[in-house]
PDB file of N, CA and C in Angstrom:
ATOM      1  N   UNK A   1      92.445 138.304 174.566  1.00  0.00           N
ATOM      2  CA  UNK A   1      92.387 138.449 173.132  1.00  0.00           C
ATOM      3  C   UNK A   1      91.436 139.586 172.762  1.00  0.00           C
ATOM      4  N   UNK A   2      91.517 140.280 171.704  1.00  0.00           N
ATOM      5  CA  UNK A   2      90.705 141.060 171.141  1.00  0.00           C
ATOM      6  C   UNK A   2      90.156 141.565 169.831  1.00  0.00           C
ATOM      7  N   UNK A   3      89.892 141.696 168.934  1.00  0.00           N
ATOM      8  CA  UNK A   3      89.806 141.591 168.131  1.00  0.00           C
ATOM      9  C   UNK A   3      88.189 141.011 167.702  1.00  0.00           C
ATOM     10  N   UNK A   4      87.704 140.516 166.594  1.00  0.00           N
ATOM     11  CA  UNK A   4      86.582 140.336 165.810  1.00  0.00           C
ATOM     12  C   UNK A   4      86.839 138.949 165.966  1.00  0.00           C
ATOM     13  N   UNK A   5      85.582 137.875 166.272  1.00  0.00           N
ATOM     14  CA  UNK A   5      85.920 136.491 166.303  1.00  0.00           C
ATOM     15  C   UNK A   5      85.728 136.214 164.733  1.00  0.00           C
ATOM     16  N   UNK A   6      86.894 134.595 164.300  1.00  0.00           N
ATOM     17  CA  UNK A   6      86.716 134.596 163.040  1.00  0.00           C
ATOM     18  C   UNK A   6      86.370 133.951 162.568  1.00  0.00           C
ATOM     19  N   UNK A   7      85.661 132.858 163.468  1.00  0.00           N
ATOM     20  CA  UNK A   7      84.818 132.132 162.744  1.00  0.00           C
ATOM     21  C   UNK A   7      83.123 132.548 162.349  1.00  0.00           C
ATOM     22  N   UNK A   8      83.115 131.945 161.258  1.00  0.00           N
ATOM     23  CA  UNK A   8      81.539 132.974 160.758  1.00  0.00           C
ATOM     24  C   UNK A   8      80.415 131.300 160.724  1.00  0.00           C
ATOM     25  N   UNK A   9      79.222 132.271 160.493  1.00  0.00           N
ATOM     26  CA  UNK A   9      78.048 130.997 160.597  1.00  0.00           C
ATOM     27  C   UNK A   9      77.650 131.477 159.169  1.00  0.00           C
ATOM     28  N   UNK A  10      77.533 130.443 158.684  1.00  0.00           N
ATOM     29  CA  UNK A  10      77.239 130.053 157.091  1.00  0.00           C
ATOM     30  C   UNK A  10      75.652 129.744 157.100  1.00  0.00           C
ATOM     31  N   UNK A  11      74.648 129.974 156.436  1.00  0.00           N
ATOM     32  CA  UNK A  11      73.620 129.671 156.316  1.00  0.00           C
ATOM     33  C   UNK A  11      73.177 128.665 154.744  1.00  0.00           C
ATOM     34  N   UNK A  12      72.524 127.819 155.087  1.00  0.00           N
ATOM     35  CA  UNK A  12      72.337 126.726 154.004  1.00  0.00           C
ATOM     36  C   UNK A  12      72.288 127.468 152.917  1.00  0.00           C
ATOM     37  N   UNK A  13      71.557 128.800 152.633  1.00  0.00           N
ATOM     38  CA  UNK A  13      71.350 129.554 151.146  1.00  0.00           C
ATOM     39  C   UNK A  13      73.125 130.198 151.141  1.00  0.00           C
ATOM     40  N   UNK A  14      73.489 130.608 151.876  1.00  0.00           N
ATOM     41  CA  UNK A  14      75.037 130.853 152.002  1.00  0.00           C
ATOM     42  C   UNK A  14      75.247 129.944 150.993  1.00  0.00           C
ATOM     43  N   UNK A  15      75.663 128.688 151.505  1.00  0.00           N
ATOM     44  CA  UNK A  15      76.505 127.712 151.209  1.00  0.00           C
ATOM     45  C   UNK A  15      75.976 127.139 149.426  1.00  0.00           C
ATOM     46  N   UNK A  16      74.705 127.478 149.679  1.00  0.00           N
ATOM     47  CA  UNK A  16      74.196 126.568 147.940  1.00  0.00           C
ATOM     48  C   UNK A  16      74.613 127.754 147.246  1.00  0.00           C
ATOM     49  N   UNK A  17      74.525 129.466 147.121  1.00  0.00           N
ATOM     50  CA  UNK A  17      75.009 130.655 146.357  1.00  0.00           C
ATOM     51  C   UNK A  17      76.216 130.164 146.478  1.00  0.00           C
ATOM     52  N   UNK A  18      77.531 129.854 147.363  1.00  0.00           N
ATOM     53  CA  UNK A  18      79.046 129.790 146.865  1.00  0.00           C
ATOM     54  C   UNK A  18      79.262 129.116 146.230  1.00  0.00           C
ATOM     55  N   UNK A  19      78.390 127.250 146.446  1.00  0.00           N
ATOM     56  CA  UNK A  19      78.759 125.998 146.021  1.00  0.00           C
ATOM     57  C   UNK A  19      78.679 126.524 143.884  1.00  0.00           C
ATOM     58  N   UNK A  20      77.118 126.745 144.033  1.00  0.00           N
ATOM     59  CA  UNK A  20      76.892 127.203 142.530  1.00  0.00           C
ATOM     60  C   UNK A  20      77.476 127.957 142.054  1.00  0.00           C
ATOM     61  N   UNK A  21      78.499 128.938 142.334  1.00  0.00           N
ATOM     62  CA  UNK A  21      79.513 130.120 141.744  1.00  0.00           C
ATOM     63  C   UNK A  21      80.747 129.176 141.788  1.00  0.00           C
ATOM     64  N   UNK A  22      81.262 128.377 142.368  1.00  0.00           N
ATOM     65  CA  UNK A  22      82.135 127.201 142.446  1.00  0.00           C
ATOM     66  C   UNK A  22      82.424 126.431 141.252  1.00  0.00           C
ATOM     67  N   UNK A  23      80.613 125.747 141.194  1.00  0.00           N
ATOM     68  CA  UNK A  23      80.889 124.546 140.325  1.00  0.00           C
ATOM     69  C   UNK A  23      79.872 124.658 139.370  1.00  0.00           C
ATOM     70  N   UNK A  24      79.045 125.901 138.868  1.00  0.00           N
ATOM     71  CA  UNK A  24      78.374 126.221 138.355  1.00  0.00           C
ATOM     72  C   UNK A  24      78.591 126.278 136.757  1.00  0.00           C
ATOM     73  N   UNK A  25      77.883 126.591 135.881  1.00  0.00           N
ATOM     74  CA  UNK A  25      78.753 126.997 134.505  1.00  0.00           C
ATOM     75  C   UNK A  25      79.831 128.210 134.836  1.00  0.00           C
ATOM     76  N   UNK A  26      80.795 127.761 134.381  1.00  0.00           N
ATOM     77  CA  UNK A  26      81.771 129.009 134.349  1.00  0.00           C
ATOM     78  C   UNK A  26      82.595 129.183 135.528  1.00  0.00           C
ATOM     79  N   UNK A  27      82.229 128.286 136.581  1.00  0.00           N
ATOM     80  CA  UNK A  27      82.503 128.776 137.624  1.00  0.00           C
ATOM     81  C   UNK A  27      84.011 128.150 138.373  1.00  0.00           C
ATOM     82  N   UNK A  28      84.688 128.756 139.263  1.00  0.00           N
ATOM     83  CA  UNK A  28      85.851 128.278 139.720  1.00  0.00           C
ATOM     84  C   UNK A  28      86.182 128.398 141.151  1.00  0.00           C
ATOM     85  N   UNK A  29      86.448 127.673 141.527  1.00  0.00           N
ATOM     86  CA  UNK A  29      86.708 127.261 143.369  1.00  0.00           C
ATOM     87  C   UNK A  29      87.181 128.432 144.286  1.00  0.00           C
ATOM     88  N   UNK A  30      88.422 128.537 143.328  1.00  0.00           N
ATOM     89  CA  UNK A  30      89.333 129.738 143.632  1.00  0.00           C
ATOM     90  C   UNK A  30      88.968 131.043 143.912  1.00  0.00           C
ATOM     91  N   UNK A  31      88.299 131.455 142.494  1.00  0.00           N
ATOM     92  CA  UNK A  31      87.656 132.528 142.906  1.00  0.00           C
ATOM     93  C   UNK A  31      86.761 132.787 143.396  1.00  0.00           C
ATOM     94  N   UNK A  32      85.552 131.783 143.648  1.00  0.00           N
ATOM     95  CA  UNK A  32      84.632 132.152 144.685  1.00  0.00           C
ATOM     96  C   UNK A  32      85.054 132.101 146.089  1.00  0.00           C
ATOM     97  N   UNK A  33      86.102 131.500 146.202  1.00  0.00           N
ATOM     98  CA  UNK A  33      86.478 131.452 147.689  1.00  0.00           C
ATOM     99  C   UNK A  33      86.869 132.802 148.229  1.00  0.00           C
ATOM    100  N   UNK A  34      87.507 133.400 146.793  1.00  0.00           N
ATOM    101  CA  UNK A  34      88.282 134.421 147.333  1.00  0.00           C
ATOM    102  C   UNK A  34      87.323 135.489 147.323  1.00  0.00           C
ATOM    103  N   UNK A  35      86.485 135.490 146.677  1.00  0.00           N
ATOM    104  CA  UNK A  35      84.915 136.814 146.639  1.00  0.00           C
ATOM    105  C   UNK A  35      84.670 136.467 148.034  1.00  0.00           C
ATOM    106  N   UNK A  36      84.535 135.041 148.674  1.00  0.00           N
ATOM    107  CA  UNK A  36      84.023 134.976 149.897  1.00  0.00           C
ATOM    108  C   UNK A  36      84.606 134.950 151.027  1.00  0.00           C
ATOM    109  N   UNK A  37      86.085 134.759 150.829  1.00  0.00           N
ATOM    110  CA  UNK A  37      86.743 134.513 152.141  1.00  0.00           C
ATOM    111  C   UNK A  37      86.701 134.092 152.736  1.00  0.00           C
ATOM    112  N   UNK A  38      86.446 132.662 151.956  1.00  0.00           N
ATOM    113  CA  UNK A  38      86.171 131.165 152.618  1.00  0.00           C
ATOM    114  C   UNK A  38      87.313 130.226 152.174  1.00  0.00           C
ATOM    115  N   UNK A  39      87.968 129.494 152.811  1.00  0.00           N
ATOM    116  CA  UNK A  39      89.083 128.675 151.828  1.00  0.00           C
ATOM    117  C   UNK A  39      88.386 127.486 151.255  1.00  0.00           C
ATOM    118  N   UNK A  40      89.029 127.385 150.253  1.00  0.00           N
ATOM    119  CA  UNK A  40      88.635 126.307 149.210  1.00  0.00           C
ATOM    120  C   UNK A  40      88.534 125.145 149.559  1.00  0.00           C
ATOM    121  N   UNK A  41      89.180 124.941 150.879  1.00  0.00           N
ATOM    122  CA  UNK A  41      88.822 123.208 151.727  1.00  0.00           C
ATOM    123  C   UNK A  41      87.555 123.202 151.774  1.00  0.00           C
ATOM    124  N   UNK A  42      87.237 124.451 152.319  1.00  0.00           N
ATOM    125  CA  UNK A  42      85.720 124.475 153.150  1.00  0.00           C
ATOM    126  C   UNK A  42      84.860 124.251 151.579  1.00  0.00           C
ATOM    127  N   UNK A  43      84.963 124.889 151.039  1.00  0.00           N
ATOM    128  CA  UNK A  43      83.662 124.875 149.866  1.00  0.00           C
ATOM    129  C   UNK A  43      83.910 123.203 149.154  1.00  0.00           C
ATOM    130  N   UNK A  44      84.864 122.630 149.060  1.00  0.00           N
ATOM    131  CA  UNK A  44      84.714 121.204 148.936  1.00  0.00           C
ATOM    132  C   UNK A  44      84.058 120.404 149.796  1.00  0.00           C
ATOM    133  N   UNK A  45      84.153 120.537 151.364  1.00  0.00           N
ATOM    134  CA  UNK A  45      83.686 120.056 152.611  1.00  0.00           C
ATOM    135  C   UNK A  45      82.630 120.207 152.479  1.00  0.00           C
ATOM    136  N   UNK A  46      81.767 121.502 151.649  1.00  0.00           N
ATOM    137  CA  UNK A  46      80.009 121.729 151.667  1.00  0.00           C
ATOM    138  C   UNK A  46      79.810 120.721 150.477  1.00  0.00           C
ATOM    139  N   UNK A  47      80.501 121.093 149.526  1.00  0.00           N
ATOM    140  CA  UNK A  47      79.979 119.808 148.415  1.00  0.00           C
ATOM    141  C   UNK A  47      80.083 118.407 148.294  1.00  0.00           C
ATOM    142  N   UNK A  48      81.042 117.967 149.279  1.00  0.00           N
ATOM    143  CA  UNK A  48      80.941 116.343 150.234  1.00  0.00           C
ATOM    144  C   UNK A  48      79.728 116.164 150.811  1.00  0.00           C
ATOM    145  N   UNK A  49      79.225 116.857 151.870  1.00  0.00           N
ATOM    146  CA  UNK A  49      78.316 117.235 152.486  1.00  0.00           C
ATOM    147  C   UNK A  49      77.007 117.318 151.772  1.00  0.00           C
ATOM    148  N   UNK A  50      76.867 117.849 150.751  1.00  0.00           N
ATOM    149  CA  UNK A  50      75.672 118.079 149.797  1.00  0.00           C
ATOM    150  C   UNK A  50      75.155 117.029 148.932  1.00  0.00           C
ATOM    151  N   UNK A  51      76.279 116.394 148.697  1.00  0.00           N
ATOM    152  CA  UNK A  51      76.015 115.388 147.640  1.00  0.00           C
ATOM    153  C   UNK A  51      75.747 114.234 148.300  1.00  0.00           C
ATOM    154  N   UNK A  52      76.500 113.731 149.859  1.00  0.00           N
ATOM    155  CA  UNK A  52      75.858 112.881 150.699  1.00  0.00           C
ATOM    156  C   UNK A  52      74.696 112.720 151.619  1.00  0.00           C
ATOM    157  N   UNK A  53      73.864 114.360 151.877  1.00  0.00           N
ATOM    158  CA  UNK A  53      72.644 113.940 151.729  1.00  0.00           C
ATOM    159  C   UNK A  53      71.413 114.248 150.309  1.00  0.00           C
ATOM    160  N   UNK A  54      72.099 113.549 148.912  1.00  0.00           N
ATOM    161  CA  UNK A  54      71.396 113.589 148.067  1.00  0.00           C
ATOM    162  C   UNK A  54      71.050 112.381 148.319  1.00  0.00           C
ATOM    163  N   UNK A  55      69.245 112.557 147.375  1.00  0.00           N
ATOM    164  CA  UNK A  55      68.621 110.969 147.607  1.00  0.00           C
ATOM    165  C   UNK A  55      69.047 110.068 146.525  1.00  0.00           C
ATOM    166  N   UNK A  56      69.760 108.739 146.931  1.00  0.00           N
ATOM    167  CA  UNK A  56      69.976 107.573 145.952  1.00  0.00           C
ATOM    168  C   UNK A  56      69.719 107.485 144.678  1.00  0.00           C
ATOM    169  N   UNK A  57      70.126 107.377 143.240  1.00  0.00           N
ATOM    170  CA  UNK A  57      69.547 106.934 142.302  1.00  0.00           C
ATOM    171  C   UNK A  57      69.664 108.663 141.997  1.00  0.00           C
ATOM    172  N   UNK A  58      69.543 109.478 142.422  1.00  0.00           N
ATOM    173  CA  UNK A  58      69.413 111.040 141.533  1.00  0.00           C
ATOM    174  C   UNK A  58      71.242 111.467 141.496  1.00  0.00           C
ATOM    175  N   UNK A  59      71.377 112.398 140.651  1.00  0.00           N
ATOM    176  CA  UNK A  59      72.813 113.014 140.430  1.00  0.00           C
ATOM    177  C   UNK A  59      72.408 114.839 140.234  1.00  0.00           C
ATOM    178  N   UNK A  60      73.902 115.377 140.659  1.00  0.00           N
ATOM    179  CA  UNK A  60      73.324 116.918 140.124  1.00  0.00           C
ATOM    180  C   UNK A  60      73.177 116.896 138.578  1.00  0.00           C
ATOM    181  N   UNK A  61      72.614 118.113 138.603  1.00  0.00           N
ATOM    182  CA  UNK A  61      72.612 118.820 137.332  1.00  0.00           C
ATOM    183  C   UNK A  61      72.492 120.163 136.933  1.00  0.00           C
ATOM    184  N   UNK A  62      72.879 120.560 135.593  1.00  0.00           N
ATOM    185  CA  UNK A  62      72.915 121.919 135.362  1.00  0.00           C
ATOM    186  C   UNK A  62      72.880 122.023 134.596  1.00  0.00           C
ATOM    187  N   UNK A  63      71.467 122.809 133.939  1.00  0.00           N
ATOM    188  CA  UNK A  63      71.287 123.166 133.195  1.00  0.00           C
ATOM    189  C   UNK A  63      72.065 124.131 132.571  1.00  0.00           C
ATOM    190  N   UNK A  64      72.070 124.083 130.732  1.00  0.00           N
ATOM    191  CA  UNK A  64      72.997 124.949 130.457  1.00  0.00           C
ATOM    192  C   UNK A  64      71.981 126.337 129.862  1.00  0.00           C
ATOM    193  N   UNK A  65      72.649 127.253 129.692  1.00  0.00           N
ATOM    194  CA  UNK A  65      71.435 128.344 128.769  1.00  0.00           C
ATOM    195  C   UNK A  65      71.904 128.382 127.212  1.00  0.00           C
ATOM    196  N   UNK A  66      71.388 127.321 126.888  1.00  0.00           N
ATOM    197  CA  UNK A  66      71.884 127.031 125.371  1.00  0.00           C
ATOM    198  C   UNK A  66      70.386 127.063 124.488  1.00  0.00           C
ATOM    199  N   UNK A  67      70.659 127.056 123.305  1.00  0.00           N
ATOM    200  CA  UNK A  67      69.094 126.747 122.358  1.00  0.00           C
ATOM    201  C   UNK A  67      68.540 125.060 122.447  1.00  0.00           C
ATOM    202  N   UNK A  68      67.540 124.905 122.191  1.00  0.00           N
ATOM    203  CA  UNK A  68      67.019 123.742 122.755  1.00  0.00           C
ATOM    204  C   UNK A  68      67.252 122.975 121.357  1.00  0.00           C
ATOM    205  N   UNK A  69      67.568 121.801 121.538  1.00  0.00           N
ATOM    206  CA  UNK A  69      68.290 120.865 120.533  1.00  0.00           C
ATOM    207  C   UNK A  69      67.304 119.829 119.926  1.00  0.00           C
ATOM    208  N   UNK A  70      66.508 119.579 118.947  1.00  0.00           N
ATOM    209  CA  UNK A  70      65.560 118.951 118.475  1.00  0.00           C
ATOM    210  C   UNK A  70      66.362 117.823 117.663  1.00  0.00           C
ATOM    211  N   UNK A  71      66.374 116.350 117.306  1.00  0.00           N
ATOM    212  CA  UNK A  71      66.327 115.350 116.783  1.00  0.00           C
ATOM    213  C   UNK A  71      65.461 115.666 114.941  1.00  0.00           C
ATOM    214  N   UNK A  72      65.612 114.804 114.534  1.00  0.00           N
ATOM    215  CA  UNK A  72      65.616 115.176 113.014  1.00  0.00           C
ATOM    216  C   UNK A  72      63.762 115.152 112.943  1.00  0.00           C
ATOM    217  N   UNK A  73      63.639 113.941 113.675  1.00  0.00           N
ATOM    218  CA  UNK A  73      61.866 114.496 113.732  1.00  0.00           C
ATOM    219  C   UNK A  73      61.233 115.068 114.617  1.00  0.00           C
ATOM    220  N   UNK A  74      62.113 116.607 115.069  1.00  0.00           N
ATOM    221  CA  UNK A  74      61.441 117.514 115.400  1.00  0.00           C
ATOM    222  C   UNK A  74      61.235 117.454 117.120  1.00  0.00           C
ATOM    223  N   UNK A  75      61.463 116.669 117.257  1.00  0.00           N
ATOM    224  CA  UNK A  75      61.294 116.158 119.124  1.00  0.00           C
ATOM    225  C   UNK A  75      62.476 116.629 119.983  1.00  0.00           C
ATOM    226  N   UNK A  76      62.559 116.900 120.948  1.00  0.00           N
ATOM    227  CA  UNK A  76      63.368 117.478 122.053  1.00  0.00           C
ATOM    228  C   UNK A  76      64.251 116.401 122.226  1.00  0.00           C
ATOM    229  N   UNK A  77      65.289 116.977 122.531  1.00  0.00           N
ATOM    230  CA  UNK A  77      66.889 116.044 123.130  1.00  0.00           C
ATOM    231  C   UNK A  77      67.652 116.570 123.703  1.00  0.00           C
ATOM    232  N   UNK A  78      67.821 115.774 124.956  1.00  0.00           N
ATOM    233  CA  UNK A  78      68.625 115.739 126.324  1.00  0.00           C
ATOM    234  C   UNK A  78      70.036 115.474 125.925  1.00  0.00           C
ATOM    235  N   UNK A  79      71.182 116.573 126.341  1.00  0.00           N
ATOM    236  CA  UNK A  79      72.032 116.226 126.144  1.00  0.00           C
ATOM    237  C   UNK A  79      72.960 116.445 127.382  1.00  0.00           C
ATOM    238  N   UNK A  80      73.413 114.904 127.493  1.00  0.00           N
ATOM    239  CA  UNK A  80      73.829 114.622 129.062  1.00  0.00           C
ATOM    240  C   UNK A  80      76.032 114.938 128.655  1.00  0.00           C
ATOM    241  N   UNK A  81      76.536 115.940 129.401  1.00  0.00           N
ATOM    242  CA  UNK A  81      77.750 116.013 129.047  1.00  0.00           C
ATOM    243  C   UNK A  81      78.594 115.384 130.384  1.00  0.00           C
ATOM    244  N   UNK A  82      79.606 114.411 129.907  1.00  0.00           N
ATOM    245  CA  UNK A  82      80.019 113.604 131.055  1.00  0.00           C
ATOM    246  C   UNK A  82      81.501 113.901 131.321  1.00  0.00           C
ATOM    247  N   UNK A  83      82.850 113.929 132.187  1.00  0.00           N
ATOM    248  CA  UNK A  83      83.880 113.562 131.755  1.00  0.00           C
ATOM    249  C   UNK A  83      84.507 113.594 130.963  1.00  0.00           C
ATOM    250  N   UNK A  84      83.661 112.115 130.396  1.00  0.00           N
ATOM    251  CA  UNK A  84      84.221 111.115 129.583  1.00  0.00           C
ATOM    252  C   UNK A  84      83.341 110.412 128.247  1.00  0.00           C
ATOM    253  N   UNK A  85      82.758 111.510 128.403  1.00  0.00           N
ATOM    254  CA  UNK A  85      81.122 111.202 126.586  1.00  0.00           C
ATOM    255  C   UNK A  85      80.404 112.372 127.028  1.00  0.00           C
ATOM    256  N   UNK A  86      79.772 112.563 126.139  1.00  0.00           N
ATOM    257  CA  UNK A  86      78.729 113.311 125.638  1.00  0.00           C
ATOM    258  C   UNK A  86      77.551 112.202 124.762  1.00  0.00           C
ATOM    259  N   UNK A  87      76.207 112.294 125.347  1.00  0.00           N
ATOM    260  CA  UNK A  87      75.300 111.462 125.136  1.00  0.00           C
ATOM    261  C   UNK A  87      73.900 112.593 124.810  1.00  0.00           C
ATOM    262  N   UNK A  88      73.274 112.195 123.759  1.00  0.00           N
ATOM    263  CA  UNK A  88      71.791 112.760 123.737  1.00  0.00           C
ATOM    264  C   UNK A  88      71.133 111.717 123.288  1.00  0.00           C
ATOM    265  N   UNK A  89      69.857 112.393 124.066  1.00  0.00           N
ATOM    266  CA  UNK A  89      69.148 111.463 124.379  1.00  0.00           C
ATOM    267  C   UNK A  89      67.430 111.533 123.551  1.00  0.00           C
ATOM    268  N   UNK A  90      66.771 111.061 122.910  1.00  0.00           N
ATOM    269  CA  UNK A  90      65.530 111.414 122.105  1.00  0.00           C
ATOM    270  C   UNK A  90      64.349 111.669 123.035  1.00  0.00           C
ATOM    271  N   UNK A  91      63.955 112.281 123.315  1.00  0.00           N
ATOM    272  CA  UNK A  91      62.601 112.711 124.067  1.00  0.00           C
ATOM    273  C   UNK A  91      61.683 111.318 123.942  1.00  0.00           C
ATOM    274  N   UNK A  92      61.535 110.642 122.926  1.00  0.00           N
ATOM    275  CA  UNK A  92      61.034 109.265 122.883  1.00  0.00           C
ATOM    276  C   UNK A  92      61.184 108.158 123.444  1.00  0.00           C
ATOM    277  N   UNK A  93      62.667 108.040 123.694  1.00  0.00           N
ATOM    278  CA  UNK A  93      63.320 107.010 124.558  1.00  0.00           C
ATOM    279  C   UNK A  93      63.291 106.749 125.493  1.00  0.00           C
ATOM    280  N   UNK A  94      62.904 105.174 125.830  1.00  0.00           N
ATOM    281  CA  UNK A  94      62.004 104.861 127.001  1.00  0.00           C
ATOM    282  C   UNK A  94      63.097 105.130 128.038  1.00  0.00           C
ATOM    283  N   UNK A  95      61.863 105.155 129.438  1.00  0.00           N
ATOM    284  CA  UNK A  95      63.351 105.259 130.721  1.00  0.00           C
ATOM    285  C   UNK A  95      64.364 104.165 130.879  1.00  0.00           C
ATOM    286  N   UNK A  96      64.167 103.214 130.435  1.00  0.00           N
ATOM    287  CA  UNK A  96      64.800 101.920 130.880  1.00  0.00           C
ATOM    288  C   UNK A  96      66.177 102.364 130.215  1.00  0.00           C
ATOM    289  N   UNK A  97      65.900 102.208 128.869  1.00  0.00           N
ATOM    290  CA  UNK A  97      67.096 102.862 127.963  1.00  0.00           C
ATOM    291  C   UNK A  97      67.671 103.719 128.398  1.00  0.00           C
ATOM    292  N   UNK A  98      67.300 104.659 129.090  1.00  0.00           N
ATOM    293  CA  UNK A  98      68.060 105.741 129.137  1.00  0.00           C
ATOM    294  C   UNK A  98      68.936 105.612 130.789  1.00  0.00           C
ATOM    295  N   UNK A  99      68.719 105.043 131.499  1.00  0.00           N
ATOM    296  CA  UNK A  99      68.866 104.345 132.809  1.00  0.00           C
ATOM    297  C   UNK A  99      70.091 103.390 132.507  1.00  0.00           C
ATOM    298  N   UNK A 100      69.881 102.560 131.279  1.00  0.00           N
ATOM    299  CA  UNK A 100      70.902 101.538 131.268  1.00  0.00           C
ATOM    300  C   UNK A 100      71.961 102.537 130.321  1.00  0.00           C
ATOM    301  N   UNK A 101      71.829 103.126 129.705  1.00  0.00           N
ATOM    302  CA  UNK A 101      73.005 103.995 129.232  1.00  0.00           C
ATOM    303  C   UNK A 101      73.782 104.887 130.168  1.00  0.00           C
ATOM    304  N   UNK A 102      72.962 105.410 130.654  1.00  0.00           N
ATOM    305  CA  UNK A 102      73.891 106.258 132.212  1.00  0.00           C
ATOM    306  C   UNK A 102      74.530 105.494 132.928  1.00  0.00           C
ATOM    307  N   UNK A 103      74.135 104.456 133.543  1.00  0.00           N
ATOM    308  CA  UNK A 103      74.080 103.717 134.460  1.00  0.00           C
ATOM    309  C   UNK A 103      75.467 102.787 133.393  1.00  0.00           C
ATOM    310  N   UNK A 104      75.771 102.562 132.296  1.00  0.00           N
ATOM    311  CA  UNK A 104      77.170 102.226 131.649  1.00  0.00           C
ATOM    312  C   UNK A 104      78.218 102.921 131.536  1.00  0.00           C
ATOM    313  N   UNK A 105      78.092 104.414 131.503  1.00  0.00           N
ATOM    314  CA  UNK A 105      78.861 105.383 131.635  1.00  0.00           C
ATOM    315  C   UNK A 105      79.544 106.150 132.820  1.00  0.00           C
ATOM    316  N   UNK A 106      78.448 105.871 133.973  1.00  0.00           N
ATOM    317  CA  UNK A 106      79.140 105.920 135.475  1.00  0.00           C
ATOM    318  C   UNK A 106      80.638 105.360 135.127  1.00  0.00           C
TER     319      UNK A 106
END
């Protein structure tokens, strides 16, 4: 045989730059695969992989670059976008609350 071997070695910062152009804001499977010339199995296979060694009880997230969203008295609010709801949350609100509301929406 001759030729260039074709399998390549991916490095963990590799793999978190494609995953985030993937599934990032804005981002799409397709075409990062194809910027990378990686097939789109594989970049699902890293994000199986990624999310099973996340620690218990945490989820991703992503921040958006939006203006910061204040409540009527002036206090900061989390706004969690799901699926299937859209939830904000009052900077005041204890953790429990906010734990048992996520934790209903799973």
């Amino acid at each position: 045989m001759t030729g260039p071997e074709r399998r390549r070695r991916w490095t963990d910062e590799d793999k978190r730059q494609i995953l985030e152009e993937a599934f990032g804001p804005g981002g799409n499977v397709v075409d990062a695969a194809r910027r990378h010339d990686v097939s789109s199995g594989l970049i699902y296979t890293w994000r199986a992989k990624a999310r099973a060694s996340m620690i218990p009880g945490f989820v991703e997230a992503v921040i958006a670059e939006e203006s910061v969203v204040t409540d009527a008295g002036g206090g900061a609010v989390i706004q969690v976008e799901l699926a299937s709801a859209r939830v904000s949350i009052s900077g005041t609100a204890s953790p429990v609350l906010v734990d048992v509301v996520l934790r209903a929406l799973r």
